[in-house]
C-alpha atoms as a PDB file:
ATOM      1  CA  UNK A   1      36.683  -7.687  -6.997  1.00  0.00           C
ATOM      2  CA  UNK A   2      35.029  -4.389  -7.037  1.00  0.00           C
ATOM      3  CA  UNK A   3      33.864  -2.546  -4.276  1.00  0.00           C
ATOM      4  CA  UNK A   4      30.428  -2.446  -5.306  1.00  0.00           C
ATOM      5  CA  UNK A   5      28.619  -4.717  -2.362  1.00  0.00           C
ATOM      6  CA  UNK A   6      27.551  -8.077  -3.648  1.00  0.00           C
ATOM      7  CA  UNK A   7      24.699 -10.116  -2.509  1.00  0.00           C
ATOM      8  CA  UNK A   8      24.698 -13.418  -1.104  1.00  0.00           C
ATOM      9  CA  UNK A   9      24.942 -15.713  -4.690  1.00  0.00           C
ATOM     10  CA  UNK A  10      27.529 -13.323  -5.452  1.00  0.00           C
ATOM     11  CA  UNK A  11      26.132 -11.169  -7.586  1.00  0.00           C
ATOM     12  CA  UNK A  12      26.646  -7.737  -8.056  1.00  0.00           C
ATOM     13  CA  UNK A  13      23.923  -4.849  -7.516  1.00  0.00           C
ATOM     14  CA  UNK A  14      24.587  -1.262  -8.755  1.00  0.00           C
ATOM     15  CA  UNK A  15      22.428   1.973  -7.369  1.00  0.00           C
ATOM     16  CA  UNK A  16      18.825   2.346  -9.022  1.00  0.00           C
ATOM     17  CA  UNK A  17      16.868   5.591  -9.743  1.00  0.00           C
ATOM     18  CA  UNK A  18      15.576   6.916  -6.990  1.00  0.00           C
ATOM     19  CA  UNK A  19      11.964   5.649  -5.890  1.00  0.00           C
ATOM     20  CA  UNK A  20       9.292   8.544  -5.644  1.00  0.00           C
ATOM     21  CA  UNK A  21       8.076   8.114  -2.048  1.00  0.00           C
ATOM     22  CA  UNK A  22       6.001  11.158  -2.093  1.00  0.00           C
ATOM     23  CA  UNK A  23       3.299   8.971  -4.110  1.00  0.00           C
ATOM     24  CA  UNK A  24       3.490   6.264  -1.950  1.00  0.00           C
ATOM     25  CA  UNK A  25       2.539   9.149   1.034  1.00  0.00           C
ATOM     26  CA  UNK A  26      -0.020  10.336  -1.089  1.00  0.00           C
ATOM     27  CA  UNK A  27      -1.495   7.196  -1.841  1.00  0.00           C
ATOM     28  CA  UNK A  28      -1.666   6.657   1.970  1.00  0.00           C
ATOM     29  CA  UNK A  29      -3.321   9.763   2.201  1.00  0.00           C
ATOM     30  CA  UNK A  30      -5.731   8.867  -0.175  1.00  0.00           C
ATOM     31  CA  UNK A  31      -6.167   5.474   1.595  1.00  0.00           C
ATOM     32  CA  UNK A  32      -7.053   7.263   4.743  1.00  0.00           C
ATOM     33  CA  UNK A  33      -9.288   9.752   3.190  1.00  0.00           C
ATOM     34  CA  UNK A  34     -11.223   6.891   1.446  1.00  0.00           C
ATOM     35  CA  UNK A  35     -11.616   4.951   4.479  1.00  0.00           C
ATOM     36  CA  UNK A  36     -13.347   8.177   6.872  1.00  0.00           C
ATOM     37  CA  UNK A  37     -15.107   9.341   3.803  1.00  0.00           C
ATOM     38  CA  UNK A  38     -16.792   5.781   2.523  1.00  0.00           C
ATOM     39  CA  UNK A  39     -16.520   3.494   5.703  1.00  0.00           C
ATOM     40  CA  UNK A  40     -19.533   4.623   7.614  1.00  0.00           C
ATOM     41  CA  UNK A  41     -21.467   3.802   3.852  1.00  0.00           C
ATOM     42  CA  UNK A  42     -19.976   0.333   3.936  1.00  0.00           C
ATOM     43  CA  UNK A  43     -20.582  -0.783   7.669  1.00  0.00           C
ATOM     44  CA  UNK A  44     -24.759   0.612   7.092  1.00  0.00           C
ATOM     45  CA  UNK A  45     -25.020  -1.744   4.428  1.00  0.00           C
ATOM     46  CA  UNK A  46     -24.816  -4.812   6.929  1.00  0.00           C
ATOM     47  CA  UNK A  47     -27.454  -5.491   9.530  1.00  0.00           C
ATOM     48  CA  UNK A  48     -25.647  -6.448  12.358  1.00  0.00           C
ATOM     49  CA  UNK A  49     -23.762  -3.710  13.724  1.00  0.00           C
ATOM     50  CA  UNK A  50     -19.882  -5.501  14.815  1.00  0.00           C
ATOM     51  CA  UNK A  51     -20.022  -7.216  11.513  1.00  0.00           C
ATOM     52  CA  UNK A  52     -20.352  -3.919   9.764  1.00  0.00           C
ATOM     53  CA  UNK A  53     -18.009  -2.179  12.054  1.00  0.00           C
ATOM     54  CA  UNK A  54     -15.714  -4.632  10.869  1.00  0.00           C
ATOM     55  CA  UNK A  55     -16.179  -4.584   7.218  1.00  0.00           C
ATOM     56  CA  UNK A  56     -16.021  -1.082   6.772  1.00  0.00           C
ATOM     57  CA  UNK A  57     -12.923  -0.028   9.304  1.00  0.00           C
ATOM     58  CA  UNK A  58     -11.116  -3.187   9.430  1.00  0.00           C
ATOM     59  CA  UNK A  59     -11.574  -5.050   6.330  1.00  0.00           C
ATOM     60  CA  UNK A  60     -12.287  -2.025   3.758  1.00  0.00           C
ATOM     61  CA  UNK A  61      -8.905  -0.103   5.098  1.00  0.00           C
ATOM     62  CA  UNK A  62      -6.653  -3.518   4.910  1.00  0.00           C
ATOM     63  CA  UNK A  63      -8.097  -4.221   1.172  1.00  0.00           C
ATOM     64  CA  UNK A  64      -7.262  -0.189   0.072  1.00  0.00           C
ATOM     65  CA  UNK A  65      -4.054  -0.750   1.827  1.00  0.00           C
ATOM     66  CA  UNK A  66      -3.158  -3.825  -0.403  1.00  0.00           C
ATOM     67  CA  UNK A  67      -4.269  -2.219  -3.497  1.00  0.00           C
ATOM     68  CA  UNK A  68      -2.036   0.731  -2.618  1.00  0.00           C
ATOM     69  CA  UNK A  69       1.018  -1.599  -2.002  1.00  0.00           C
ATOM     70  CA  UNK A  70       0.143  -3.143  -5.372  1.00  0.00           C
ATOM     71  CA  UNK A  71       0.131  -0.099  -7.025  1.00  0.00           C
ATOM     72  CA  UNK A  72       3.271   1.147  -5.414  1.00  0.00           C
ATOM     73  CA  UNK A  73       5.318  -2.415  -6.159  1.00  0.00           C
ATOM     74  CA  UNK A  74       3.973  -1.736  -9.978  1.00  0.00           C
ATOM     75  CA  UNK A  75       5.453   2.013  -9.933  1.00  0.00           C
ATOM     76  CA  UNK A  76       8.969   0.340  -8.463  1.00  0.00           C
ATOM     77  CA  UNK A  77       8.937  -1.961 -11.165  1.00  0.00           C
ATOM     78  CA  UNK A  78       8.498   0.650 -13.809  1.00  0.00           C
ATOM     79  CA  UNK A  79      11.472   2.746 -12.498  1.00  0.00           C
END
């Protein structure tokens, strides 16, 4: 047996390339940026004022966030 650590099933994992985690930073960044720059637009569009409030800093930020996740999970499996 090698000393290379083994997973559960048994199988054997070796070291990857290294995972560029300054784009996942910067996609945060961008993520943040997008939400104080556009989320005051979004929560005017909607009449009543908590329903806005919530579109546009609670529902806007969580669906940027899952596109940046997506994006990063794509990049991972590229590398």
């Amino acid at each position: 047996m090698s000393d290379e650590p083994t997973t559960l099933l048994g199988r054997e994992e070796g070291k990857g390339r290294p995972y560029p985690l300054y784009l996942e930073r910067l996609m945060l960044v961008a993520v943040i940026v997008t939400t104080v720059a556009y989320g005051g637009n979004i929560s005017d569009q909607f009449n009543i004022s908590w329903l806005g409030f919530g579109i546009g800093f609670v529902v806007f930020p969580l669906l940027l966030l899952a596109v940046s996740e997506m994006i990063g999970r794509m990049i991972q499996s590229y590398q």
